[in-house]
Protein backbone atom coordinates (compact mmCIF):
# COMPACT_ATOMS: atom_id res chain seq x y z
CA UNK A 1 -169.89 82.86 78.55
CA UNK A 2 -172.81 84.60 77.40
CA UNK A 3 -172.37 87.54 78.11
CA UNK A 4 -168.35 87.47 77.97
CA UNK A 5 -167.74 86.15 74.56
CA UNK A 6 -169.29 89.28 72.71
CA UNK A 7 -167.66 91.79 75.09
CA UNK A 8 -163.97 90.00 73.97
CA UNK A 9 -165.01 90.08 70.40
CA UNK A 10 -165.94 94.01 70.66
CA UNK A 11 -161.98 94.12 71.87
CA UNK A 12 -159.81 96.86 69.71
CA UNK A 13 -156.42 97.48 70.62
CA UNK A 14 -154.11 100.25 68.46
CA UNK A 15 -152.68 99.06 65.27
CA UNK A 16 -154.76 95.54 65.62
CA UNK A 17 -155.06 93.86 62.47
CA UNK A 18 -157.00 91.00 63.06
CA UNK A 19 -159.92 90.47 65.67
CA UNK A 20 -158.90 88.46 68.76
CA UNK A 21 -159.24 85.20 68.95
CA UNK A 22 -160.93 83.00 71.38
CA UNK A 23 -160.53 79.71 71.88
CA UNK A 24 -162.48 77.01 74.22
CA UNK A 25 -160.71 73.58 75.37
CA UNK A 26 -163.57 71.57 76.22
CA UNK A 27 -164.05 67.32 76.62
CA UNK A 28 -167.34 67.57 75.39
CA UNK A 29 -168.42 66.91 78.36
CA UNK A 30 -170.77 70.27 78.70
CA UNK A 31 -172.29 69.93 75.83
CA UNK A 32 -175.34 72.24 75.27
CA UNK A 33 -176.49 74.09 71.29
CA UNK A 34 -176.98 77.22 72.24
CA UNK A 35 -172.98 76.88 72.98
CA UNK A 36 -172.73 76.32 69.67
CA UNK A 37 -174.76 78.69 68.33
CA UNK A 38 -172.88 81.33 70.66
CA UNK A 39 -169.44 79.96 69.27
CA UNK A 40 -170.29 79.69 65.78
CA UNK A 41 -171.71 83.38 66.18
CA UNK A 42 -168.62 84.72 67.48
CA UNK A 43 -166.16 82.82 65.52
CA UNK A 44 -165.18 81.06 68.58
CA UNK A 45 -162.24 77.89 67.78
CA UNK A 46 -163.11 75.14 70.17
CA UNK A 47 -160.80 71.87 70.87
CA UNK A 48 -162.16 68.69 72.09
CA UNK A 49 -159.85 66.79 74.34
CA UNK A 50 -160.36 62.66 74.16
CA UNK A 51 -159.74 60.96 77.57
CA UNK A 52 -160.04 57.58 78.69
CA UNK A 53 -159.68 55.75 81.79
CA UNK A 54 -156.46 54.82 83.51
CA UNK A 55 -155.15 51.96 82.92
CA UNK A 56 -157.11 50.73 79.81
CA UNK A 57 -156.10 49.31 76.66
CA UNK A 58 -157.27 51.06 73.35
């Protein structure tokens, strides 16, 4: 991710408005700051999925 996310953001297609955007779906699970960092950086929208166990009562 490292190295990928800046090569996406350097991305320019004809008649492109607006940069790219890149998005992460993520459970939080892999949590580490210098992802964040990174994703702040590059403008990066991120979505935390909220699981449970099977067959549990909230």
């Amino acid at each position: 991710m490292f190295k990928l996310i800046p090569q996406l953001r350097e991305i320019r297609y004809p008649n492109m408005t607006y940069p790219l955007e890149i998005g992460v779906i993520t459970n939080g699970y892999l949590y580490n700051p210098e992802f964040t960092e990174l994703f702040n950086q590059y403008s990066v929208d991120i979505v935390v999925s909220i699981d449970r166990k099977k067959n549990t009562m909230i």
